[in-house]
C-alpha atoms as a PDB file:
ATOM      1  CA  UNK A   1      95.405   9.334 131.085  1.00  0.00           C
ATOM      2  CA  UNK A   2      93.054   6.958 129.544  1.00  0.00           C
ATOM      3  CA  UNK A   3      93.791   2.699 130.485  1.00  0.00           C
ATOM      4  CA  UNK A   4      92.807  -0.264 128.903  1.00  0.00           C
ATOM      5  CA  UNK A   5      92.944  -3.717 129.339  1.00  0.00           C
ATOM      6  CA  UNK A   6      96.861  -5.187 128.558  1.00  0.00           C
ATOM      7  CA  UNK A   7      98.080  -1.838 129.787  1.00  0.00           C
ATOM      8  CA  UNK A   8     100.268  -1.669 132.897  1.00  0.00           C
ATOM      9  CA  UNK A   9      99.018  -0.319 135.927  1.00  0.00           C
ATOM     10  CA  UNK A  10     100.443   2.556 136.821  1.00  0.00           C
ATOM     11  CA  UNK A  11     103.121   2.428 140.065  1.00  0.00           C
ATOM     12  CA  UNK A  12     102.857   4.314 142.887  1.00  0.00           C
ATOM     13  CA  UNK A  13     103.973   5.363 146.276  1.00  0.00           C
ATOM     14  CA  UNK A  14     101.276   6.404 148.367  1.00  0.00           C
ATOM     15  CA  UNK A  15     100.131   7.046 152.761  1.00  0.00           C
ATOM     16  CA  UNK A  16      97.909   4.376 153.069  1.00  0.00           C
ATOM     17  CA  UNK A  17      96.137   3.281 156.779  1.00  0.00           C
ATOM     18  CA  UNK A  18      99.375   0.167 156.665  1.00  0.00           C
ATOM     19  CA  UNK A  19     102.033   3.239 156.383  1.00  0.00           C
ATOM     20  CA  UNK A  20     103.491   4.114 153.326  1.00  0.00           C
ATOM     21  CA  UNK A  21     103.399   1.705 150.156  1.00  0.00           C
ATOM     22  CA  UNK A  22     105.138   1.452 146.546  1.00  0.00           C
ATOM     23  CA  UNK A  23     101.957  -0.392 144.661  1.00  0.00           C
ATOM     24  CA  UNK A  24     103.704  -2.545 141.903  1.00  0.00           C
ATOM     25  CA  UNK A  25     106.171  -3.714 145.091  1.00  0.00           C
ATOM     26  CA  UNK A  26     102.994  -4.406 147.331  1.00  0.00           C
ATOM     27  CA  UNK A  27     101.769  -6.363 144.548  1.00  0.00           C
ATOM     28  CA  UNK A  28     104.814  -8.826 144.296  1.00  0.00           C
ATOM     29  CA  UNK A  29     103.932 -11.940 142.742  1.00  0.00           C
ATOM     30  CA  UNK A  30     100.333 -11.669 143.785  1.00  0.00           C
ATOM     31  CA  UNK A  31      97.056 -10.826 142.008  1.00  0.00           C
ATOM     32  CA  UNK A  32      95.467  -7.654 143.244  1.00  0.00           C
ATOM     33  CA  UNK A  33      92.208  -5.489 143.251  1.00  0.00           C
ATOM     34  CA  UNK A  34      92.612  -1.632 143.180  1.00  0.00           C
ATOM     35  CA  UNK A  35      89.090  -0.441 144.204  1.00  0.00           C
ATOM     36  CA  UNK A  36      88.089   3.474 145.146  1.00  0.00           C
ATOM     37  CA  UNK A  37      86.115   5.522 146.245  1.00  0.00           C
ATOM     38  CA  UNK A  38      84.796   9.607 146.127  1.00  0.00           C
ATOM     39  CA  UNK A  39      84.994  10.311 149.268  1.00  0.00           C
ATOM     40  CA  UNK A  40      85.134   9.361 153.273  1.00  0.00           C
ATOM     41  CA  UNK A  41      81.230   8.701 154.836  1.00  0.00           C
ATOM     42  CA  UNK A  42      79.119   8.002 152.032  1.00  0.00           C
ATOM     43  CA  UNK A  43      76.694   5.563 152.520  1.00  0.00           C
ATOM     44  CA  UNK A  44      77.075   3.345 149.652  1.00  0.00           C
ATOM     45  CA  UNK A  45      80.815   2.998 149.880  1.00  0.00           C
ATOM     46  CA  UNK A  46      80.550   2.101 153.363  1.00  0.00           C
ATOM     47  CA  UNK A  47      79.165  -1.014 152.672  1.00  0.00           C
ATOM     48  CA  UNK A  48      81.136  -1.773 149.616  1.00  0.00           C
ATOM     49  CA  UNK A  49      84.236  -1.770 152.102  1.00  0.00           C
ATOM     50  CA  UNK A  50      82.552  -3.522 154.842  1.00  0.00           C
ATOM     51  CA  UNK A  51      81.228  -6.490 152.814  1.00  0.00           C
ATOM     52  CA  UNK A  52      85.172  -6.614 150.925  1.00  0.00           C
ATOM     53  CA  UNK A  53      86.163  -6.996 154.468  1.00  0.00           C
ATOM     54  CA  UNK A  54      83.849 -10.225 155.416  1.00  0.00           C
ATOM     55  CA  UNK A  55      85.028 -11.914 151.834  1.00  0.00           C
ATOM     56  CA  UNK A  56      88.396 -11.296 151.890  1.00  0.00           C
ATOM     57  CA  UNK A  57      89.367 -14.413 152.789  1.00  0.00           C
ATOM     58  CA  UNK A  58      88.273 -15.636 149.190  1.00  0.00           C
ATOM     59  CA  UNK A  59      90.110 -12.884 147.763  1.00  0.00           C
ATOM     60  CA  UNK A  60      92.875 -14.464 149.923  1.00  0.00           C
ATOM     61  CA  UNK A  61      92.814 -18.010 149.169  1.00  0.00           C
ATOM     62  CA  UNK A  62      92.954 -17.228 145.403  1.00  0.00           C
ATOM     63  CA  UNK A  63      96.434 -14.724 146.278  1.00  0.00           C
ATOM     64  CA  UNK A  64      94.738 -11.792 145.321  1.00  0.00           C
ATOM     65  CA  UNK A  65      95.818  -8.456 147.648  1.00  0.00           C
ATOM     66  CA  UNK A  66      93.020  -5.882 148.234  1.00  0.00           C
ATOM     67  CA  UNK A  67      93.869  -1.959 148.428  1.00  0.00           C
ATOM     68  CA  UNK A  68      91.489   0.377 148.593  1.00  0.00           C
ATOM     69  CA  UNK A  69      91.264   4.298 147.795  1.00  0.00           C
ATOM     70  CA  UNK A  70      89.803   7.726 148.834  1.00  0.00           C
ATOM     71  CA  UNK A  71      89.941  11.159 148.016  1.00  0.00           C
ATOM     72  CA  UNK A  72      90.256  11.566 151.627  1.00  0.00           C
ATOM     73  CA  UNK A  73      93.385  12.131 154.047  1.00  0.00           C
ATOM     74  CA  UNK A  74      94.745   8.845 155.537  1.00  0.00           C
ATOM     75  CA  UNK A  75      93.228  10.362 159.278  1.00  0.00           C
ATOM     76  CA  UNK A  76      89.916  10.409 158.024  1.00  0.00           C
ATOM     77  CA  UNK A  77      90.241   6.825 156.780  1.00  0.00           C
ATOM     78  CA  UNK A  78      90.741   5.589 160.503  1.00  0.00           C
ATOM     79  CA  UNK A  79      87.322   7.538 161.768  1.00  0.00           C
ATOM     80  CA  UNK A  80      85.289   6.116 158.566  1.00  0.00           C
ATOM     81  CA  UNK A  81      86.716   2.297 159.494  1.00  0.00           C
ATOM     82  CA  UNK A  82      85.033   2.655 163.045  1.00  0.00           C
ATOM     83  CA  UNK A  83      82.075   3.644 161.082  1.00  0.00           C
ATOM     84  CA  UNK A  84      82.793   0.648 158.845  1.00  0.00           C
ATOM     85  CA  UNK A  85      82.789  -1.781 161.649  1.00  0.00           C
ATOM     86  CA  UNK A  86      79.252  -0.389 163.713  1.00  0.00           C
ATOM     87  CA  UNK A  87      77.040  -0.331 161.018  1.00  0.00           C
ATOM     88  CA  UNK A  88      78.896  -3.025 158.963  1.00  0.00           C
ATOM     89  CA  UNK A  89      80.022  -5.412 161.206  1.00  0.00           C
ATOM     90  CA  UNK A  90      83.738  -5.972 160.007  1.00  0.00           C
ATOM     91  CA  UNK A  91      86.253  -3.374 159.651  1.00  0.00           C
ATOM     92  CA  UNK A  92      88.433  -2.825 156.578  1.00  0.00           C
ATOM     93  CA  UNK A  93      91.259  -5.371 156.871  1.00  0.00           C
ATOM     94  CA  UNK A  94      93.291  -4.420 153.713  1.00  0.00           C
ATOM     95  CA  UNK A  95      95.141  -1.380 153.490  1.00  0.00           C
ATOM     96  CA  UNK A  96      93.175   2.158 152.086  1.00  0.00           C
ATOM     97  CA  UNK A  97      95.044   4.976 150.136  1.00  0.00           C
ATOM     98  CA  UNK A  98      94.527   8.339 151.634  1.00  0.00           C
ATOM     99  CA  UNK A  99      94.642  10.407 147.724  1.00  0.00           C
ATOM    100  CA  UNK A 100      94.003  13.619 149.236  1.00  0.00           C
ATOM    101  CA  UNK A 101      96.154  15.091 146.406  1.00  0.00           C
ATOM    102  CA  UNK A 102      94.237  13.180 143.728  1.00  0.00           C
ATOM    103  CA  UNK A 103      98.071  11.544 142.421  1.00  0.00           C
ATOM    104  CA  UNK A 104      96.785   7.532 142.212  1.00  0.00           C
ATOM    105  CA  UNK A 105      93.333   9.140 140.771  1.00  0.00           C
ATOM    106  CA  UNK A 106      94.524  11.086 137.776  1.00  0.00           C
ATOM    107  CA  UNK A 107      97.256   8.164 137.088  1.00  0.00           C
ATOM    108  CA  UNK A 108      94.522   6.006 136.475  1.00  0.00           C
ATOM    109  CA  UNK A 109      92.128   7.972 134.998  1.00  0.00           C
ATOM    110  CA  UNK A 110      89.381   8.577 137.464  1.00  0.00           C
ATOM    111  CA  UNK A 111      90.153  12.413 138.024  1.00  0.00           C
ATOM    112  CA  UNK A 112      91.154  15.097 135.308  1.00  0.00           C
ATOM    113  CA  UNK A 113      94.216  16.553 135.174  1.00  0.00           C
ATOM    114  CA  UNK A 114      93.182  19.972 136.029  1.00  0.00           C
ATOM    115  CA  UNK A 115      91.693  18.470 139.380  1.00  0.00           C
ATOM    116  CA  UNK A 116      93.703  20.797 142.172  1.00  0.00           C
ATOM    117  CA  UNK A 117      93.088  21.963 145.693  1.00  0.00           C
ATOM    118  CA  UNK A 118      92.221  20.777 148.406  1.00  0.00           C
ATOM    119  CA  UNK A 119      90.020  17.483 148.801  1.00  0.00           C
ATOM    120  CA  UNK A 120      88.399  18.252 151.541  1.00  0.00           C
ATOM    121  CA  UNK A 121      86.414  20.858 149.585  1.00  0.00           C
ATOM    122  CA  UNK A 122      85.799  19.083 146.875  1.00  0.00           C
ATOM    123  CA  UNK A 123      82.036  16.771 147.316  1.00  0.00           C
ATOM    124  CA  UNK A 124      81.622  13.369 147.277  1.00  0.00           C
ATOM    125  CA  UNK A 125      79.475  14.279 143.515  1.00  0.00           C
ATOM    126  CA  UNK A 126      82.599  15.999 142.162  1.00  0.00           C
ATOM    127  CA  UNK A 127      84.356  13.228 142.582  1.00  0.00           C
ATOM    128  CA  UNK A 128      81.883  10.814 141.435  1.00  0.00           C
ATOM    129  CA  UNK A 129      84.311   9.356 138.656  1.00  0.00           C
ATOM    130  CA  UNK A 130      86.222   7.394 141.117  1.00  0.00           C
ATOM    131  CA  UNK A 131      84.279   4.565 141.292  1.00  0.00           C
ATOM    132  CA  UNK A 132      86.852   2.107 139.333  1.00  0.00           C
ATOM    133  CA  UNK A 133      87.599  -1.213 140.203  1.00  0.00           C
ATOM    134  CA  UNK A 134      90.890  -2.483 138.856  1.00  0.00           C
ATOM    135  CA  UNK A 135      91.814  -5.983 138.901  1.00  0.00           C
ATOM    136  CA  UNK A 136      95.790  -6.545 138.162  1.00  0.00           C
ATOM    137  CA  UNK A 137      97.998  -9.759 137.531  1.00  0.00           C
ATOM    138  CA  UNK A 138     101.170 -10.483 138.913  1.00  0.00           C
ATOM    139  CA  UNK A 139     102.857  -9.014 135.517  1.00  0.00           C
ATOM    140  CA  UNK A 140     101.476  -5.969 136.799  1.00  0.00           C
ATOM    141  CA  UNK A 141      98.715  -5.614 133.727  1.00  0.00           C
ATOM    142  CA  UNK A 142      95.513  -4.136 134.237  1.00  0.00           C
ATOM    143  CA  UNK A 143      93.656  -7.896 133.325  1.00  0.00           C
ATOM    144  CA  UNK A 144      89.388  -5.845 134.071  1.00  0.00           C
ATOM    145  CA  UNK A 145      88.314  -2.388 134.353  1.00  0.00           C
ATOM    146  CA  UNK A 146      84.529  -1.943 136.188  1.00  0.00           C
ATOM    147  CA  UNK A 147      83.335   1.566 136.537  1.00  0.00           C
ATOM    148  CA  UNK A 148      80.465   2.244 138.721  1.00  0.00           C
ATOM    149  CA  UNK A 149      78.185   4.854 139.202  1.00  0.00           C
ATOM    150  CA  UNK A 150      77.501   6.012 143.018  1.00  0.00           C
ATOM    151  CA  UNK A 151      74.177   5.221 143.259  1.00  0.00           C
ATOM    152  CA  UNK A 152      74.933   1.583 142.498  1.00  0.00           C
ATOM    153  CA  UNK A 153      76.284  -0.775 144.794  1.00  0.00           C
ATOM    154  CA  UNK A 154      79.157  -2.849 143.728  1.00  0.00           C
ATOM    155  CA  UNK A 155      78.723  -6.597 142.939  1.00  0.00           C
ATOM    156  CA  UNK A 156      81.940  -8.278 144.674  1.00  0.00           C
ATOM    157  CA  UNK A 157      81.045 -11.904 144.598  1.00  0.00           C
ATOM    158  CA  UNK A 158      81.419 -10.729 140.318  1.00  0.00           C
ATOM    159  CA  UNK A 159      84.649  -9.854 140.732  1.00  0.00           C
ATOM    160  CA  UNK A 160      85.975 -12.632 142.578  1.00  0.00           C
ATOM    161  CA  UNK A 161      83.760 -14.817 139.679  1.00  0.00           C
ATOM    162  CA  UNK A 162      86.213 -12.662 136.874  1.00  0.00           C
ATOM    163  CA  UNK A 163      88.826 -13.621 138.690  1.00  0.00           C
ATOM    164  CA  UNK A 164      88.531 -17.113 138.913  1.00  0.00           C
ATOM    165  CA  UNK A 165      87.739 -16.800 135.366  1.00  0.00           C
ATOM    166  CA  UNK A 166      91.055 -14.760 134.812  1.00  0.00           C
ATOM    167  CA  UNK A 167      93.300 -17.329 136.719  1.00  0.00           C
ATOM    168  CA  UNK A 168      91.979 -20.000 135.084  1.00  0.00           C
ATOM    169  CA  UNK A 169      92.528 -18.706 131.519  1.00  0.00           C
ATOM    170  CA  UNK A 170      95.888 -17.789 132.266  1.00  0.00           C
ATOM    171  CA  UNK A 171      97.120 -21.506 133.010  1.00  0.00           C
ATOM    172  CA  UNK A 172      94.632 -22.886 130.575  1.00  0.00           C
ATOM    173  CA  UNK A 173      94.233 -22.418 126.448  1.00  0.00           C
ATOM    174  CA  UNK A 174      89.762 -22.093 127.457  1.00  0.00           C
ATOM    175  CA  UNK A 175      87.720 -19.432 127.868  1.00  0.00           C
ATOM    176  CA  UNK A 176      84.806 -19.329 129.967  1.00  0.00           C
ATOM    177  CA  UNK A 177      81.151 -18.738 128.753  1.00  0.00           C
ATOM    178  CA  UNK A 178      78.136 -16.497 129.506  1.00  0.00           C
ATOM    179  CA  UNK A 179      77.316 -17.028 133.835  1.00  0.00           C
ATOM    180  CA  UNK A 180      80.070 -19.416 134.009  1.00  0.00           C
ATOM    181  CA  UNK A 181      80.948 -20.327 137.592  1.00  0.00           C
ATOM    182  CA  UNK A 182      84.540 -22.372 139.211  1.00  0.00           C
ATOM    183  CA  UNK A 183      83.723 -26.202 138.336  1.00  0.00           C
ATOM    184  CA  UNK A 184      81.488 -25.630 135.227  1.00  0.00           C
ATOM    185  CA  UNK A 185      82.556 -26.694 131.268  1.00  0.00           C
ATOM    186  CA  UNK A 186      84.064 -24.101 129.415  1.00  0.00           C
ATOM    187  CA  UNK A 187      85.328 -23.324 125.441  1.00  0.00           C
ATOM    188  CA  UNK A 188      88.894 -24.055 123.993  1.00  0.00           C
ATOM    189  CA  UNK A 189      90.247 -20.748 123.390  1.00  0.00           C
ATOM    190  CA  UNK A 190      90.285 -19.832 119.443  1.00  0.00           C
ATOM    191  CA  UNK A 191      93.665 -19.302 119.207  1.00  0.00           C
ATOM    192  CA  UNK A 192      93.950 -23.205 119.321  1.00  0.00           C
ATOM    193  CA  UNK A 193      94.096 -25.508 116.487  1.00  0.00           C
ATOM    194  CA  UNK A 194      91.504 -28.586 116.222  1.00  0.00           C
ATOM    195  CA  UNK A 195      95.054 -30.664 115.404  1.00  0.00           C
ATOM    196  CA  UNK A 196      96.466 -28.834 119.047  1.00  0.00           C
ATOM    197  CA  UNK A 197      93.236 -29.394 120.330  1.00  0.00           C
ATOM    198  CA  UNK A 198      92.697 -33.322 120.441  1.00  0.00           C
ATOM    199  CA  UNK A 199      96.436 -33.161 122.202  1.00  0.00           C
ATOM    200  CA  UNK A 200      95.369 -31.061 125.453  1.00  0.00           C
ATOM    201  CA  UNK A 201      91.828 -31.734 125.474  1.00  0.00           C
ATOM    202  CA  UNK A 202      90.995 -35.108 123.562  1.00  0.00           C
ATOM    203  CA  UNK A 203      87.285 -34.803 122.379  1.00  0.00           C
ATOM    204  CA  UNK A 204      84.592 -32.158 122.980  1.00  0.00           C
ATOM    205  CA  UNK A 205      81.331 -31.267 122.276  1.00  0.00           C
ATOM    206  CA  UNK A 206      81.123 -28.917 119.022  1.00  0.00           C
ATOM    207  CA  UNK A 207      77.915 -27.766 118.637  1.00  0.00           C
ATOM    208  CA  UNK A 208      79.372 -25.639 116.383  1.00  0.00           C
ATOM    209  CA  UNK A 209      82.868 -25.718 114.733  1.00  0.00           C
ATOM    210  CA  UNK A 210      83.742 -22.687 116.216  1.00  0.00           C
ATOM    211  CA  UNK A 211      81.816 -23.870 120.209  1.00  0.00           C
ATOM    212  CA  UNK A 212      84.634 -26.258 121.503  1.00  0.00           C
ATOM    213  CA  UNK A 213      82.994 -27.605 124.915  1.00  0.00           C
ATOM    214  CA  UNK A 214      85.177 -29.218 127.411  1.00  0.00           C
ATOM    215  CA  UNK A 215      85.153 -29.769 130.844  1.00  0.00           C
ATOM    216  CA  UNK A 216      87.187 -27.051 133.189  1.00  0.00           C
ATOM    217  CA  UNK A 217      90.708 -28.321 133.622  1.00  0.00           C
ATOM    218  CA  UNK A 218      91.807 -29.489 136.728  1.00  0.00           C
END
C-alpha cells in the first residue's frame, strides 16, 4: 500500500502498552504523530523514544497525541521502557503499538505484503523500513511523511517545527518559508488574489510579485 500526503490514514485497532486502541477514535479531534520503529532494544530508537518522552509536553500544548510502534509484542515493550528510562532518563509516556503481526506496518506501507511469521525472528535490519514518522490532522489525513534510515537519529524538535507550520497554515491563507520558526514573517499562500489579499492582510512586502511577505498572523 503506497500513502501520500492528502490520503487518509489508515484505521486501526491494535494491543498497545495503554490496552487496546481503535487509532482514528484515539485520535478524536486531536492532531497526532504515528512514529515506529524495527524492533525492541536498538540503540538508536531508544533514544528517539526517550527524548519524545522529555518533549511531549510541546507536543501536548499544541493537541497533538503521540503513539508509537514496534515490530515487537506489547510484553517486550514494557522491558525496553525500563531500558528507556535508565539510560534515557524519562520513560515513554504515550502509548506504543506492539505490531508483532506486522497489521499497522503493511497498512501504511513500511512492511511488504508478503511479510509473515513470526517477529521475533525477523532482525531489527529486516525490518529496517519502519522508520516512518506520520504526522495526521484531526480530519484524519496524513498532513507529512518522514522516512528515516536506522543509522540516523530522528530530528523531533523538526517535527514539532512542521507542525507548527501545519497548524498555522490550516487557520491561515500563508505559507511558511525556508527555516521558518513560530513568530517569524511568512508568504500569502498563492491561491490568494492580490484584490483578496489587501482584505486579510493589508500591505506586504513583494519583493517579487509572486513573494507576498507578511507578518505571521496572530
Amino acid at each position: 500500500m503506497s500513502l501520500t500526503i492528502g490520503d487518509i490514514a489508515p484505521d486501526f485497532v491494535a494491543a498497545t502498552t495503554d490496552g487496546p486502541i481503535s487509532f482514528h477514535e484515539w485520535i478524536g479531534d486531536s492532531w497526532a504523530v504515528l512514529f515506529s520503529h524495527p524492533k525492541d532494544f536498538t540503540p538508536i530508537c531508544t533514544t528517539e523514544l526517550g527524548y519524545m518522552a522529555k518533549i511531549k509536553p510541546e507536543f501536548d500544548k499544541r493537541g497533538v497525541k503521540l503513539m508509537a510502534l514496534s515490530v515487537d509484542p506489547v510484553d517486550r515493550h514494557a522491558q525496553w521502557a525500563a531500558d528507556i528510562e535508565e539510560t534515557q532518563g524519562t520513560a515513554p509516556n504515550y502509548p506504543m503499538i506492539g505490531d508483532a503481526d506486522f497489521v499497522v506496518s503493511k497498512a501504511y506501507g513500511m512492511l511488504g505484503a508478503d511479510v509473515s511469521g513470526d517477529a521475533a525472528d525477523r532482525t531489527a535490519a529486516q525490518n529496517q523500513t519502519v522508520r516512518g514518522v506520520f504526522v495526521i490532522g484531526p480530519d484524519k489525513k496524513i498532513k507529512l511523511i518522514l522516512l528515516y534510515p536506522m543509522t540516523t537519529g530522528r530530528n523531533f524538535d523538526e517535527i514539532l517545527r512542521v507542525i507548527d507550520s501545519l497548524q498555522l497554515t490550516a487557520r491561515h491563507a500563508v505559507a511558511t518559508p525556508v527555516n521558518w520558526r513560530q513568530g517569524e514573517d511568512v508568504v500569502i499562500a498563492g491561491s490568494v488574489s492580490n484584490e483578496r489579499a489587501r482584505e486579510i492582510f493589508g500591505v506586504w512586502k513583494e519583493p517579487k510579485p509572486y513573494i507576498r511577505i507578511v507578518a505571521q498572523p496572530a
